[in-house]
Protein backbone atom coordinates (compact mmCIF):
# COMPACT_ATOMS: atom_id res chain seq x y z
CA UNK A 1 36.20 18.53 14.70
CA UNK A 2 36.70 19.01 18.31
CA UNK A 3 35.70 16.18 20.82
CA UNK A 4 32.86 16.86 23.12
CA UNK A 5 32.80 15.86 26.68
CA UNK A 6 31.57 12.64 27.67
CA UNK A 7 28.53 14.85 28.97
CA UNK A 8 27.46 16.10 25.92
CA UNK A 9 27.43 12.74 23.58
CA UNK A 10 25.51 11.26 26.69
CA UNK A 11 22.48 14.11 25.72
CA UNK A 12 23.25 14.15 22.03
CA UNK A 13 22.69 10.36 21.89
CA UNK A 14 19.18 10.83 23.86
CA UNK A 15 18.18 13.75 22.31
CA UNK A 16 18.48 11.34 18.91
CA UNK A 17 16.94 8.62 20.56
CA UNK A 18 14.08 10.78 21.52
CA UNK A 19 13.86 12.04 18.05
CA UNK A 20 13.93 8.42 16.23
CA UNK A 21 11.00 7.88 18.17
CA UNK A 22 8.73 10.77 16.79
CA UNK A 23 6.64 9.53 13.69
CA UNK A 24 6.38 12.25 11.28
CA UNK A 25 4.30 10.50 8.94
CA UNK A 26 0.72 11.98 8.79
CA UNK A 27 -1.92 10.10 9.81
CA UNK A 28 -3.64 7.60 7.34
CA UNK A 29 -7.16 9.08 6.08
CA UNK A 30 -10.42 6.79 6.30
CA UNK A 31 -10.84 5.19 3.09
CA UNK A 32 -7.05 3.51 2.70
CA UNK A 33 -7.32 0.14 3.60
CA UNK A 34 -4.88 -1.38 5.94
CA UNK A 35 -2.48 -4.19 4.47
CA UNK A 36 -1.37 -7.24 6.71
CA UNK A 37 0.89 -5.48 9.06
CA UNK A 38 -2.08 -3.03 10.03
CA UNK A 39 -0.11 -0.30 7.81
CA UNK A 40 -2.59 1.97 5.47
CA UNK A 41 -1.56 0.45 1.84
CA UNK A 42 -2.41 2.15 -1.29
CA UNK A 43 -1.32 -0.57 -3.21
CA UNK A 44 -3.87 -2.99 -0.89
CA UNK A 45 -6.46 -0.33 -1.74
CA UNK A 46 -6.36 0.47 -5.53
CA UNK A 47 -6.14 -3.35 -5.77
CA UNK A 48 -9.64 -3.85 -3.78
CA UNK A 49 -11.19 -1.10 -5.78
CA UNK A 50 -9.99 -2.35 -8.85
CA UNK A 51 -11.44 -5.98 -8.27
CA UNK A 52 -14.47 -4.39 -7.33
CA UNK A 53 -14.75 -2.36 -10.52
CA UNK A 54 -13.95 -5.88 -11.99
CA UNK A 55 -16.27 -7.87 -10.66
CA UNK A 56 -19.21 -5.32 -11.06
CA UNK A 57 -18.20 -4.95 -14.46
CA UNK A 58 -18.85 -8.75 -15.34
CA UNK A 59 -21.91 -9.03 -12.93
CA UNK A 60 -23.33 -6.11 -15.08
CA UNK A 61 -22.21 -7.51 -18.33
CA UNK A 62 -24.42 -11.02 -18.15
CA UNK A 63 -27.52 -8.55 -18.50
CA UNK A 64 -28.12 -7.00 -22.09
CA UNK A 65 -29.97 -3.82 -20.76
CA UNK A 66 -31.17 -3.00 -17.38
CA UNK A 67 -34.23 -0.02 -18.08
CA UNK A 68 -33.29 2.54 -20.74
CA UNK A 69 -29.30 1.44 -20.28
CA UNK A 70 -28.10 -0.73 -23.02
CA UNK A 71 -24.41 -2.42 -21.64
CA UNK A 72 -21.28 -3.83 -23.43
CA UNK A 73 -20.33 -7.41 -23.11
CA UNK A 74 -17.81 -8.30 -20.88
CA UNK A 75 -14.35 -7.37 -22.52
CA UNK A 76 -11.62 -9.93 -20.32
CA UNK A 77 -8.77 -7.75 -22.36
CA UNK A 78 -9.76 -4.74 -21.21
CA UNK A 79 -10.23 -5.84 -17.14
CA UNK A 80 -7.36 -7.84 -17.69
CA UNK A 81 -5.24 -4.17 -18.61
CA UNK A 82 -7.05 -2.60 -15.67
CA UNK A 83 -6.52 -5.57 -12.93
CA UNK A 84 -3.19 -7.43 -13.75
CA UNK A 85 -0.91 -4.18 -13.25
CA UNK A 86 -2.33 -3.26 -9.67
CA UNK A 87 -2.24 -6.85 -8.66
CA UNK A 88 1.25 -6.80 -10.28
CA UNK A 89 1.87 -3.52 -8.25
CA UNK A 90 0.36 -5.25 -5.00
CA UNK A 91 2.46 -7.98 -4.91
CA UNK A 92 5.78 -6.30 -5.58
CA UNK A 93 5.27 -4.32 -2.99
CA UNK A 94 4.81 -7.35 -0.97
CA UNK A 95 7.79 -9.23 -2.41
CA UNK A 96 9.71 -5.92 -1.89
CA UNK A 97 8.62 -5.02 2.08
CA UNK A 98 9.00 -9.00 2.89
CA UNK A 99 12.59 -9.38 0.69
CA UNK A 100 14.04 -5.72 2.76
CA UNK A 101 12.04 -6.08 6.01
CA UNK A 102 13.74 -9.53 6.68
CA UNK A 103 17.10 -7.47 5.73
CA UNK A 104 16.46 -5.23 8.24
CA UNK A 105 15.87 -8.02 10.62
CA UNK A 106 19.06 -9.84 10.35
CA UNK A 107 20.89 -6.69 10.89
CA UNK A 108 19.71 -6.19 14.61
C-alpha cells in the first residue's frame, strides 16, 4: 500500500472525524419512552405497557361483571408469564449498557 503524503492523512483523518460525528440512526417516533439516559428504550417501553396491562388486569379482576361483561379472576401465573420476561428483558439491558458503557469509559 503506498504511503500518502502527510497532506492527505491530515484530510482523511477529518473527513473521518466529520463522519463519526453524523448520527445515522433515525429519529425515535412518539410513543417510545425514553430510558434514564434520555435514549428512546423499547425495552423501558414494552415494560411500562406491560405493567399497565398488569395492573388493569387485576384492578378489573376484583369486579365479577361490569354491565353485560362477565370477567375472569385474576390469574398471578398468567401476568406473572407476561411481566417477569420484559422486566427480565429491561433489566439486562440495563445490566448490559451499565457493565459495557463503563468499558467504554475506562478505555478513553
Amino acid at each position: 500500500m503506498p504511503k500518502l503524503k502527510d497532506d492527505s492523512s491530515v484530510k482523511i483523518k477529518a473527513v473521518v472525524k466529520e463522519i463519526e460525528k453524523v448520527d445515522e440512526r433515525p429519529a425515535a417516533t412518539w410513543f417510545w419512552i425514553k430510558n434514564s439516559a434520555g435514549e428512546a428504550s423499547l425495552s423501558a417501553t414494552f415494560l411500562t405497557v406491560s405493567f399497565l396491562v398488569t395492573t388493569i388486569a387485576y384492578i378489573v379482576s376484583m369486579f365479577e361483571e361490569i354491565g353485560p361483561f362477565k370477567l375472569r379472576q385474576f390469574d398471578a401465573g398468567a401476568t406473572s408469564a407476561y411481566f417477569v420476561p420484559l422486566l427480565t428483558l429491561y433489566f439486562g439491558r440495563r445490566w448490559t449498557d451499565a457493565k459495557f458503557s463503563s468499558v467504554d469509559e475506562g478505555e478513553k
